[in-house]
C-alpha atoms as a PDB file:
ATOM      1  CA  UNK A   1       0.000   0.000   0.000  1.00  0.00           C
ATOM      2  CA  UNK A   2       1.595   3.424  -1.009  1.00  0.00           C
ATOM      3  CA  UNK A   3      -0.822   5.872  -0.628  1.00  0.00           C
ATOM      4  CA  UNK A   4      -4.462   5.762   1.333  1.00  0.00           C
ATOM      5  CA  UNK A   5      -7.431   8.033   2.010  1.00  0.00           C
ATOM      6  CA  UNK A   6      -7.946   9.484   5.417  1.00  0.00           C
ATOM      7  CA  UNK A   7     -11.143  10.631   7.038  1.00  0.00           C
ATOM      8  CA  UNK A   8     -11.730  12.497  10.054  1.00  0.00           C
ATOM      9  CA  UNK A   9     -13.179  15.438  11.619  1.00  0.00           C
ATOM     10  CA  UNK A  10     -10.573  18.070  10.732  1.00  0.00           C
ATOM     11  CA  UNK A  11      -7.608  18.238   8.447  1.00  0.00           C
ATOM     12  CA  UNK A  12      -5.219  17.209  10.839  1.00  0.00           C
ATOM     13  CA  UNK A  13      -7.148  14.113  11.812  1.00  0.00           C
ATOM     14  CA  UNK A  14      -7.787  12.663   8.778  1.00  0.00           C
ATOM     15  CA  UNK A  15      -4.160  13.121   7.949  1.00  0.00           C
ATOM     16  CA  UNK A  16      -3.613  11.128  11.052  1.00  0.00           C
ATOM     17  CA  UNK A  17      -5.663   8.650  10.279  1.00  0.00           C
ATOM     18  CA  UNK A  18      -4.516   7.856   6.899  1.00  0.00           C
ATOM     19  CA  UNK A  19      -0.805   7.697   8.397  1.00  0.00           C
ATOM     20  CA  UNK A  20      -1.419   5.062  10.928  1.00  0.00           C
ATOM     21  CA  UNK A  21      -3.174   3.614   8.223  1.00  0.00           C
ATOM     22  CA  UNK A  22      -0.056   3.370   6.128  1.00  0.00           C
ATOM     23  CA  UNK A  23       2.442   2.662   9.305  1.00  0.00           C
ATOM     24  CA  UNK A  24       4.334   5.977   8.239  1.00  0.00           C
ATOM     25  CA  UNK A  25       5.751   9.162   8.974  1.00  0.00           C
ATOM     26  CA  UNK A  26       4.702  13.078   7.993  1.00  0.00           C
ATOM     27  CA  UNK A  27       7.859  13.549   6.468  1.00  0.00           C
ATOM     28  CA  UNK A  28       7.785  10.461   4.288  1.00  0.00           C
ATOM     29  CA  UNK A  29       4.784  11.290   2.460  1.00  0.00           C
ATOM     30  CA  UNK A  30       2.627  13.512  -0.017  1.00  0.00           C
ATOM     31  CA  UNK A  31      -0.650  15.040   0.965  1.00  0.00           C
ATOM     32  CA  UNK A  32      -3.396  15.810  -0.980  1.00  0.00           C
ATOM     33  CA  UNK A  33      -6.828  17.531   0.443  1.00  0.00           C
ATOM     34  CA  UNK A  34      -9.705  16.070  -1.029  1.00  0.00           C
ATOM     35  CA  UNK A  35     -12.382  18.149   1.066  1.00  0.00           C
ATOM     36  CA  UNK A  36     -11.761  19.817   3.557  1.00  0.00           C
ATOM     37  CA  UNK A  37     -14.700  19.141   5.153  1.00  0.00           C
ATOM     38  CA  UNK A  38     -17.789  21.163   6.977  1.00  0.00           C
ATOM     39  CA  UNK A  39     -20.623  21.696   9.221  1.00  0.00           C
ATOM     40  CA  UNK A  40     -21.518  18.144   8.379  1.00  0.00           C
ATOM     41  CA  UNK A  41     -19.334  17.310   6.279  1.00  0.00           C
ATOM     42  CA  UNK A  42     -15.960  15.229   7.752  1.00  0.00           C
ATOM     43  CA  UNK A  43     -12.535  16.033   6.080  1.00  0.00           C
ATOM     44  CA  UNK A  44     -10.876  13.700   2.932  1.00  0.00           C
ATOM     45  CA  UNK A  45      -7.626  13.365   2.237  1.00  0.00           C
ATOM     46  CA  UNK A  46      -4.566  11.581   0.009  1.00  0.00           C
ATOM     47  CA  UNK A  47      -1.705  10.444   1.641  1.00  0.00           C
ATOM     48  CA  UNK A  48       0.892   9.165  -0.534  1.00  0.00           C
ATOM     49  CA  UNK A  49       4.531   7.893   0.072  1.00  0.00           C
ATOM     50  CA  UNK A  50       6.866  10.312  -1.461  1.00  0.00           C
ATOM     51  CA  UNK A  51       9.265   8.615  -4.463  1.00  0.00           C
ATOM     52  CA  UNK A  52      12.413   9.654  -2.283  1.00  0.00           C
ATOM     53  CA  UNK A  53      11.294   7.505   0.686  1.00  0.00           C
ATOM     54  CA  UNK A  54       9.890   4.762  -1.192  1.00  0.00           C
ATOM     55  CA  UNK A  55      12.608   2.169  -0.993  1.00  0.00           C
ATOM     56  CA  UNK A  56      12.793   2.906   2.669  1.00  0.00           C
ATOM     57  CA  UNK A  57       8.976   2.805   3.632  1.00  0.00           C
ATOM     58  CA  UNK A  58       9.274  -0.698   2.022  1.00  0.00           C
ATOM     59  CA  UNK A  59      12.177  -1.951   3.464  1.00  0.00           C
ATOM     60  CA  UNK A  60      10.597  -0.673   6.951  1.00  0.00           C
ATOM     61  CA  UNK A  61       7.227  -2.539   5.901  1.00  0.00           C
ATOM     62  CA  UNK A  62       9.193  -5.694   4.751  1.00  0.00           C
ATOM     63  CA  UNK A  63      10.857  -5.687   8.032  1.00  0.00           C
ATOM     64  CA  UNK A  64       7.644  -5.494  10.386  1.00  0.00           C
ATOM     65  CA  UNK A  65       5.966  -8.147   8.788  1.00  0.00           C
ATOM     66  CA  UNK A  66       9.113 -10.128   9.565  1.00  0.00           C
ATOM     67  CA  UNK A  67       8.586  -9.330  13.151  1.00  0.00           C
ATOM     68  CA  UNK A  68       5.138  -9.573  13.273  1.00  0.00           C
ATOM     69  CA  UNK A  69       5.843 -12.535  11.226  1.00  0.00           C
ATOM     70  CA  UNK A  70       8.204 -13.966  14.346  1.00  0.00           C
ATOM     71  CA  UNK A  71       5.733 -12.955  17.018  1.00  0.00           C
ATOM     72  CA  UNK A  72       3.216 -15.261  15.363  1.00  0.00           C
ATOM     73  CA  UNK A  73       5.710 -17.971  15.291  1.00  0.00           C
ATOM     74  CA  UNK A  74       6.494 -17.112  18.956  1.00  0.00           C
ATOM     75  CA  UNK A  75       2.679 -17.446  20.242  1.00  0.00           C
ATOM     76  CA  UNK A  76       2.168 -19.953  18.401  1.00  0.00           C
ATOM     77  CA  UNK A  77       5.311 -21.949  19.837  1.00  0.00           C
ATOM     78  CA  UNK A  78       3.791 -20.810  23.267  1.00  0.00           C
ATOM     79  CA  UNK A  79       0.495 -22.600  22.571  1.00  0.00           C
ATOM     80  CA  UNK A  80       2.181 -25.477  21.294  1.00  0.00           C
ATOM     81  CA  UNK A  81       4.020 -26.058  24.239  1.00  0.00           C
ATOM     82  CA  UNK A  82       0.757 -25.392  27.065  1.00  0.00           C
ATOM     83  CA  UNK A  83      -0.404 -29.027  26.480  1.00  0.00           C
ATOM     84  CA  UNK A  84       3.416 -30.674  27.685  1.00  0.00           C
ATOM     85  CA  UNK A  85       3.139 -27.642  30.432  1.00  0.00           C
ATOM     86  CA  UNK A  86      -0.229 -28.547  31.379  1.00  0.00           C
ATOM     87  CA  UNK A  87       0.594 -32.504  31.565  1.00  0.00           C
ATOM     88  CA  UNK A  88       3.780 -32.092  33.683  1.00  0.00           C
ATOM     89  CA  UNK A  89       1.932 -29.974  36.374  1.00  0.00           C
ATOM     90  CA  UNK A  90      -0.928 -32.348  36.205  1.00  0.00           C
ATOM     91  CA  UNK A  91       2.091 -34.666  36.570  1.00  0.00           C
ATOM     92  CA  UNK A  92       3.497 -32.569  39.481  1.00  0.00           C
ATOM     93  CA  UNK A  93       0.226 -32.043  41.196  1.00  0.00           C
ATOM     94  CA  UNK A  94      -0.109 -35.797  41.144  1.00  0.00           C
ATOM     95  CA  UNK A  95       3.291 -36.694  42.315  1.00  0.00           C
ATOM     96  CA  UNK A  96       3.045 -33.833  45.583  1.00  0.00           C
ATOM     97  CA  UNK A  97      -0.392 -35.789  46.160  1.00  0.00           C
ATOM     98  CA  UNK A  98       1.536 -39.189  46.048  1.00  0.00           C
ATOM     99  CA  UNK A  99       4.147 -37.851  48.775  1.00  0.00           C
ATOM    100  CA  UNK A 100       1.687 -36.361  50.711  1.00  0.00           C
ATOM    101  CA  UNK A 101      -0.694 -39.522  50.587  1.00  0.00           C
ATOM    102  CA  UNK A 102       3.058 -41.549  51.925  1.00  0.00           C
ATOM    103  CA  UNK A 103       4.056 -39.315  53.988  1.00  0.00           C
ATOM    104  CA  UNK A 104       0.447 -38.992  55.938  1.00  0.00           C
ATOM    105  CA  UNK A 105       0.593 -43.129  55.612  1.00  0.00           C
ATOM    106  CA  UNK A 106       4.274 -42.943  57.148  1.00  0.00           C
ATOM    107  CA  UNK A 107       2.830 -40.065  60.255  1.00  0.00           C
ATOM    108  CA  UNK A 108       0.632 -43.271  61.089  1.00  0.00           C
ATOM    109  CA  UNK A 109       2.480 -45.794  60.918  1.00  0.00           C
ATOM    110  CA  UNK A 110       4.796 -43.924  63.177  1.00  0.00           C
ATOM    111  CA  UNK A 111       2.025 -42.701  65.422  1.00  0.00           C
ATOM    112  CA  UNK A 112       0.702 -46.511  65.287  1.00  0.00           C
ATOM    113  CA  UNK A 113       3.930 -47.654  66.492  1.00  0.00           C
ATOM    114  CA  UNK A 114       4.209 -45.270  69.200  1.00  0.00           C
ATOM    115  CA  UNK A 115       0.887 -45.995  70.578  1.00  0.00           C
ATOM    116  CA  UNK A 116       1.463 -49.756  70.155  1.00  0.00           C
ATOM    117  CA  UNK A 117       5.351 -48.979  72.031  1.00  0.00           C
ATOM    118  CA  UNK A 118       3.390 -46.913  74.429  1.00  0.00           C
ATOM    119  CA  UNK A 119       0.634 -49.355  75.447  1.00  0.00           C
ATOM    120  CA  UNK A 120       3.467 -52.250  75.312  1.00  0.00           C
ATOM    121  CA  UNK A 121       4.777 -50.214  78.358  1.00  0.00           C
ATOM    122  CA  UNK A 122       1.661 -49.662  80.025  1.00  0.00           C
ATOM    123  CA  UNK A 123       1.114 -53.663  80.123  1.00  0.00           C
ATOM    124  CA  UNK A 124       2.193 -55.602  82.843  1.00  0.00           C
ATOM    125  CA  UNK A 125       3.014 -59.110  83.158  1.00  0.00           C
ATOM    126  CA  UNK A 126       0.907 -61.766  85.184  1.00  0.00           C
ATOM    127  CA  UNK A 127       3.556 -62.255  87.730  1.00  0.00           C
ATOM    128  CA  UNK A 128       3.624 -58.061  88.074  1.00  0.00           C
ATOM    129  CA  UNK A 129       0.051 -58.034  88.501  1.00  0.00           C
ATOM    130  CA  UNK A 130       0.455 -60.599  91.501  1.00  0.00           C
ATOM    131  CA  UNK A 131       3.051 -58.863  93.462  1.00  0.00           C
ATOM    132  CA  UNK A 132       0.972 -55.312  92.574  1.00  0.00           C
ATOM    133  CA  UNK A 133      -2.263 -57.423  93.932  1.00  0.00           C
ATOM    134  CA  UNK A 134      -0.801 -58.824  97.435  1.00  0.00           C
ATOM    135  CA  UNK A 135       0.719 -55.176  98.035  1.00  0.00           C
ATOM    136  CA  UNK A 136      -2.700 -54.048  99.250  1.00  0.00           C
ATOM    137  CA  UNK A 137      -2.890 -56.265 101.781  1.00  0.00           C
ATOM    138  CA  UNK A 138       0.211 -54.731 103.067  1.00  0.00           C
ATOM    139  CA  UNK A 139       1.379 -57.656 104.717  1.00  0.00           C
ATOM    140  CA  UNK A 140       4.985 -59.390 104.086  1.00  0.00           C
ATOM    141  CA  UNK A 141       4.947 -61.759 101.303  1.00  0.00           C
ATOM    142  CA  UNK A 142       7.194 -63.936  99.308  1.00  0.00           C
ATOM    143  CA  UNK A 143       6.705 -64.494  96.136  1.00  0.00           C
ATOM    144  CA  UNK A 144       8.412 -66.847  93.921  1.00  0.00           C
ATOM    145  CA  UNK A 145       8.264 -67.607  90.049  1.00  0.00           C
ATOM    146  CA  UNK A 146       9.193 -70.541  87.786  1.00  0.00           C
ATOM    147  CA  UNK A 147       8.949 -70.198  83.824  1.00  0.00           C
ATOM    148  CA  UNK A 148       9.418 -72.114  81.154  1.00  0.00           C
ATOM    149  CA  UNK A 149       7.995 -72.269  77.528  1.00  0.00           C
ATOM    150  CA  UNK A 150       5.109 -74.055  78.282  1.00  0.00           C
ATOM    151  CA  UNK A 151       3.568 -72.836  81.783  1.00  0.00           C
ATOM    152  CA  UNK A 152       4.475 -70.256  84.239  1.00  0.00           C
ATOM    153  CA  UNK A 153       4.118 -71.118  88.139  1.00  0.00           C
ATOM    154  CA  UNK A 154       3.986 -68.466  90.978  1.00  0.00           C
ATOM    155  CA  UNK A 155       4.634 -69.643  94.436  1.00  0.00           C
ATOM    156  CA  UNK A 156       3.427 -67.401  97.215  1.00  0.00           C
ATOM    157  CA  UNK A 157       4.694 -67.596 100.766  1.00  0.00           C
ATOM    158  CA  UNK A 158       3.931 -65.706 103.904  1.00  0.00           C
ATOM    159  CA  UNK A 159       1.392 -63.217 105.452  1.00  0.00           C
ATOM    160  CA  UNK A 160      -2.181 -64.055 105.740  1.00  0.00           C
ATOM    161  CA  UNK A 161      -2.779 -66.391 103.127  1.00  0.00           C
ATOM    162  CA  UNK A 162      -6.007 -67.485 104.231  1.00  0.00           C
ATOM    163  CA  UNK A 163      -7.513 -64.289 103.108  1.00  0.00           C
ATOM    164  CA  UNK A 164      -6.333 -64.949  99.677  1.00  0.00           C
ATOM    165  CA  UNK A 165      -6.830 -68.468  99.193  1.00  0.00           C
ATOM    166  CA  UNK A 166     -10.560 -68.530  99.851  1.00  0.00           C
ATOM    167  CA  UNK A 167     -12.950 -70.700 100.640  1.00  0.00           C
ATOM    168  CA  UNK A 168     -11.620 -74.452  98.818  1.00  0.00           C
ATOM    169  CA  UNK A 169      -9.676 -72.378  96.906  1.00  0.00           C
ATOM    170  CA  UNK A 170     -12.125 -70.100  95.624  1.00  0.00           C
ATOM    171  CA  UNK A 171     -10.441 -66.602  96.152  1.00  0.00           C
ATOM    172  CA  UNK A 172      -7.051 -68.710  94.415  1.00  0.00           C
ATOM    173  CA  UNK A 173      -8.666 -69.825  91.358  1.00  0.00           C
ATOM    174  CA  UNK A 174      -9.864 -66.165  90.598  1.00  0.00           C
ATOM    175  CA  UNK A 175      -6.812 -64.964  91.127  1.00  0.00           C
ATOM    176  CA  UNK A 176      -5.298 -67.267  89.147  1.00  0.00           C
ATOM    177  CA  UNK A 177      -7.700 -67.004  86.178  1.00  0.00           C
ATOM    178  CA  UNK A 178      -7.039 -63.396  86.115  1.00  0.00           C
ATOM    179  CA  UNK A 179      -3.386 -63.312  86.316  1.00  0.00           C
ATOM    180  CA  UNK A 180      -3.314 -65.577  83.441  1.00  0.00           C
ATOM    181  CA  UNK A 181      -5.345 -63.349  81.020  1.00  0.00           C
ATOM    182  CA  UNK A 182      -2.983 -60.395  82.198  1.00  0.00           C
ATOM    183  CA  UNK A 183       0.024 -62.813  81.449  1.00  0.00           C
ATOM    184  CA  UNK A 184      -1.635 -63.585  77.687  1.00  0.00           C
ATOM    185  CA  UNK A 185      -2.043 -59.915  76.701  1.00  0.00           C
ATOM    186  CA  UNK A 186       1.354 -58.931  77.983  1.00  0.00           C
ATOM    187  CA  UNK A 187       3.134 -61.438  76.247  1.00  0.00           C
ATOM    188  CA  UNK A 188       0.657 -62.461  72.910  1.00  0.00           C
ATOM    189  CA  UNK A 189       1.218 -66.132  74.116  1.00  0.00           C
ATOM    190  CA  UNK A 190      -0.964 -68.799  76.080  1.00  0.00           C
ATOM    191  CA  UNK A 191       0.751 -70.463  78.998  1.00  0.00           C
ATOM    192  CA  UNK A 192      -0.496 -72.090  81.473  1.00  0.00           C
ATOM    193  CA  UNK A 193      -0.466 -70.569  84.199  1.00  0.00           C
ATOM    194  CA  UNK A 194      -0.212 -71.905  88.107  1.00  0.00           C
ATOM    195  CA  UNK A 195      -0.830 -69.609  91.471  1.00  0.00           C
ATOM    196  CA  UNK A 196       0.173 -71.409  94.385  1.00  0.00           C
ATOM    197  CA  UNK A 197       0.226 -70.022  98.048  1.00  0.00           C
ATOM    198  CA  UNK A 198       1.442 -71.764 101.192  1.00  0.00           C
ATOM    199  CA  UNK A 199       2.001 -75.107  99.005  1.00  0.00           C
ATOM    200  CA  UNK A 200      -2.725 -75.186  99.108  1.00  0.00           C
ATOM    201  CA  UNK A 201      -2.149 -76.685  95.465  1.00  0.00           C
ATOM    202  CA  UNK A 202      -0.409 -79.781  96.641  1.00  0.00           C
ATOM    203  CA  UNK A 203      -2.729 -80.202 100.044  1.00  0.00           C
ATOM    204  CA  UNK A 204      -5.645 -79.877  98.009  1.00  0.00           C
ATOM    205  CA  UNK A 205      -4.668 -82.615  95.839  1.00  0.00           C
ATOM    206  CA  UNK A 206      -4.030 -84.878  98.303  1.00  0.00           C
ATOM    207  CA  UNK A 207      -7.549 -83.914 100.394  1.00  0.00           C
ATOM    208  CA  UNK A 208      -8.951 -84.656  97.147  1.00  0.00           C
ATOM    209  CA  UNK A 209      -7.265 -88.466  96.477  1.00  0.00           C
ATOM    210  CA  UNK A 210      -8.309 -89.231 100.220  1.00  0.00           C
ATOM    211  CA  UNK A 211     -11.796 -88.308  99.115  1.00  0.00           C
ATOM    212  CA  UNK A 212     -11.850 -90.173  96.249  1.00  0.00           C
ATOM    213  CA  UNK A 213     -11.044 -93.295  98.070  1.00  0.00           C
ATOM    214  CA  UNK A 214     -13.568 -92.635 100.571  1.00  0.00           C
ATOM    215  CA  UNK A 215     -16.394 -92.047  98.570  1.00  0.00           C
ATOM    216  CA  UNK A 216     -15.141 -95.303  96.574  1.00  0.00           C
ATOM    217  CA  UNK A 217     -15.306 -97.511  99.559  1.00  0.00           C
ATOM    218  CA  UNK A 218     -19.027 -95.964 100.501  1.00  0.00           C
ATOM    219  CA  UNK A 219     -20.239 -96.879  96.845  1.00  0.00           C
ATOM    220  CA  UNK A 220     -18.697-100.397  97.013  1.00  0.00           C
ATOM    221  CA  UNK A 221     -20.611-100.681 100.475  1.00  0.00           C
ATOM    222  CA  UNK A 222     -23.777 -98.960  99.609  1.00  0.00           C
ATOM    223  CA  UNK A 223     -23.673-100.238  95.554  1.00  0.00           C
ATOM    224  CA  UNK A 224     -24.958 -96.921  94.772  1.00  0.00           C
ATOM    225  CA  UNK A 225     -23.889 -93.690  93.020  1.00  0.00           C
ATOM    226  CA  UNK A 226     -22.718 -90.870  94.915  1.00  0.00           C
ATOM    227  CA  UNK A 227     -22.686 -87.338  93.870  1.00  0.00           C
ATOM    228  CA  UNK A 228     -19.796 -84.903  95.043  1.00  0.00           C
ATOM    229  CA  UNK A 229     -20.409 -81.164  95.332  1.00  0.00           C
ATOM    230  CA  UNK A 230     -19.078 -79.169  92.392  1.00  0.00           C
ATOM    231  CA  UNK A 231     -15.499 -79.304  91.168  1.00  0.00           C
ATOM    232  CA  UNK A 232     -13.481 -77.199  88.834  1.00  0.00           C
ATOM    233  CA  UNK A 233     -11.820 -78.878  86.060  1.00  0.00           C
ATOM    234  CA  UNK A 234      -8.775 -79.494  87.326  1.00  0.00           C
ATOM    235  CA  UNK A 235      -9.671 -81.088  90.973  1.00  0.00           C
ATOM    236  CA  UNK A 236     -12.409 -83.122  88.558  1.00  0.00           C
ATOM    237  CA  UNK A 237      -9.329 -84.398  87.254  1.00  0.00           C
ATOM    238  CA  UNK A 238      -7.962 -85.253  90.222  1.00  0.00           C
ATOM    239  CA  UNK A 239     -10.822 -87.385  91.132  1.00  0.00           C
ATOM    240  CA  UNK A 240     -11.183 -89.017  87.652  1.00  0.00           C
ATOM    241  CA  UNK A 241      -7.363 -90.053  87.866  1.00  0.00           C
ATOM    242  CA  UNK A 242      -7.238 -91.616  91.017  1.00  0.00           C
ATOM    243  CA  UNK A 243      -9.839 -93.817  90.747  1.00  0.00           C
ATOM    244  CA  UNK A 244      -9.973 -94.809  86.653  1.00  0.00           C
ATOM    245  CA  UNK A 245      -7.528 -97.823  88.097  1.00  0.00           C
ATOM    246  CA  UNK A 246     -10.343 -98.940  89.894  1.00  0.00           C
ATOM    247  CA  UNK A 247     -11.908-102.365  89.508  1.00  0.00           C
ATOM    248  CA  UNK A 248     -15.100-101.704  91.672  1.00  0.00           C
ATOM    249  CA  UNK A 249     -16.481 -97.630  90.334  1.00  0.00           C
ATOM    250  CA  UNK A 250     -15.980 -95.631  87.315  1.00  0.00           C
ATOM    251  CA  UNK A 251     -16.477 -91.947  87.245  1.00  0.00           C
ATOM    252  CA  UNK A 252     -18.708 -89.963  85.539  1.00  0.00           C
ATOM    253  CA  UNK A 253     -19.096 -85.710  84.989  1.00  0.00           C
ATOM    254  CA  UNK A 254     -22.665 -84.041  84.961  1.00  0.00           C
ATOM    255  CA  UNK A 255     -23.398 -80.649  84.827  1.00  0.00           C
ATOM    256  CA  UNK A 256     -22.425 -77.323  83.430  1.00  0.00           C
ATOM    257  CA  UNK A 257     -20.262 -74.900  84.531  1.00  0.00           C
ATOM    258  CA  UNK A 258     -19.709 -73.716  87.342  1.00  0.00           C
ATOM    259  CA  UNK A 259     -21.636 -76.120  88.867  1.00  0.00           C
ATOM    260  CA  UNK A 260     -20.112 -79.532  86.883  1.00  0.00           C
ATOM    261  CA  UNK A 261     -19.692 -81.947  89.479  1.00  0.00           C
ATOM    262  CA  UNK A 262     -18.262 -85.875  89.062  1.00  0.00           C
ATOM    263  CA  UNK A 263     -20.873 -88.622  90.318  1.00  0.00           C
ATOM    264  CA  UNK A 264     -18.972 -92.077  91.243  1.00  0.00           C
ATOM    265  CA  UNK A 265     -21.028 -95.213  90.584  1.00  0.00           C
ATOM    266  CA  UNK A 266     -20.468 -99.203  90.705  1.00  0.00           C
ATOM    267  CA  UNK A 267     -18.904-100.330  87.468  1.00  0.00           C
ATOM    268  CA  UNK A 268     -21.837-102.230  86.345  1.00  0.00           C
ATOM    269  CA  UNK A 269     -24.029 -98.900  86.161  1.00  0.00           C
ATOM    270  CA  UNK A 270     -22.041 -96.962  83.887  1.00  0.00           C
ATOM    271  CA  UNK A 271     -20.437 -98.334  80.588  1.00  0.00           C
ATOM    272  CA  UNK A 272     -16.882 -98.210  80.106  1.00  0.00           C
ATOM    273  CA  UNK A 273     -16.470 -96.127  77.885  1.00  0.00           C
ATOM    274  CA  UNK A 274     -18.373 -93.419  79.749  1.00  0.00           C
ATOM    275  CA  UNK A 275     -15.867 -93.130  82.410  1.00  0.00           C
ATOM    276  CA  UNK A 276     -13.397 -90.384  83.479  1.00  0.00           C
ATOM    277  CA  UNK A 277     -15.333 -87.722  81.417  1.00  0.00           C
ATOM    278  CA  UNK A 278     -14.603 -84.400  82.418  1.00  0.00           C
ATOM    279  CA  UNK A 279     -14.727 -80.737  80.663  1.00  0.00           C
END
């Protein structure tokens, strides 16, 4: 484009207009008035690039498009490149999320660990509880403890051990039961465990044999059953050991617990089979 028309208001504006239109200078070009306008009329004019600065208006023109020519390149590098940019922050985004979501899962874990560690510490063991237990009673006792893989046995000594030890064995058995629970939780293993005090274990077991052979000499005089009062399992045991060498009774258990007790009968009432049953 070497010359174009201008429009405007006045003159001056019109000239204006026409020289943005053709990207040039005042002093590069020719101007013609058309009209110069009126009351309600706007103002024409000719702008023209002079001959003299021909070569240069068009070496200035060639040279902006070549810019503007770059700039489009430029954007148009920038737009190609959002889709990578937008995938590696999606990437990004999704990694952070990943380290948070491990390093939350790690807090935990850790805090997991702790409280595990920390209750671990709280625990105590069965033979712990024991000694913590006969403390109350503030009297001097002795206690003394025997462990292997299989069973752990406590062996009490001294102070008023009737107190503890109950009525046949009562108070001992509960004490027992619930010292071996506390032993189970503090170590994650089931052992057997024994409470003994003032040797009642061993004096129990042999009141119990002398009663088994006394009630077996009543049902071999009377021929008929005889009921004993309720038993736990392990004096039941008793009972149904000493006398399943019999050749005159048998034993038998009945019953639930608590109240399972043994009934000890001639031989030729009770099968067998059906003897020394206990649960």
């Amino acid at each position: 484009m070497k010359s174009c028309e201008g429009i405007g208001k006045t003159i001056e504006k019109a000239i204006e207009n026409a020289l943005l239109e053709l990207k040039a200078t005042r002093e590069d070009v020719d101007i013609k008035i058309i009209d110069e306008g009126g009351l309600f009329k706007k103002a024409k004019v000719l702008v023209t690039i002079s001959e003299e600065c021909l070569d240069k208006y068009e070496n200035r023109k060639n040279i902006s498009e070549d810019e503007e020519t770059e700039e489009v390149l430029d954007v148009k590098a920038i737009f190609a490149e959002i889709p990578s940019l937008i995938k590696d922050e999606k990437e990004e985004k999704k990694e952070i999320k990943e380290q948070e979501k491990l390093e939350k899962k790690d807090i935990k874990e850790k805090e997991k660990q702790e409280k595990k560690e920390h209750k671990s510490k709280e625990k105590i063991s069965g033979v712990e509880f024991i000694k913590g237990f006969l403390e109350l009673f503030k009297t001097d006792y002795q206690v003394y403890c025997q462990e292997s893989e299989e069973e752990i046995i406590v062996k009490v000594e001294g102070g008023n051990t009737g107190d503890l030890i109950g009525y046949r064995g009562e108070c001992l058995n509960a004490i027992q039961y619930i010292a071996s629970v506390v032993e189970t939780e503090f170590s994650g293993k089931r052992k057997k465990f024994i409470l003994d005090i003032e040797n009642y274990r061993q004096k129990r077991e042999e009141t119990l044999k002398a009663l088994a052979h006394r009630m077996e000499n009543k049902v071999i005089k009377t021929k008929r059953p005889m009921k004993l009062e309720p038993m736990i399992a392990n004096e039941r045991r008793i009972i149904h050991t000493e006398l399943q060498k019999s050749e005159y009774v048998t034993t038998t258990s009945k019953g639930t617990e608590p109240a399972r007790y043994i009934v000890i009968l001639p031989k030729n009432e009770e099968q067998e089979e059906n003897t020394n049953q206990d649960c």
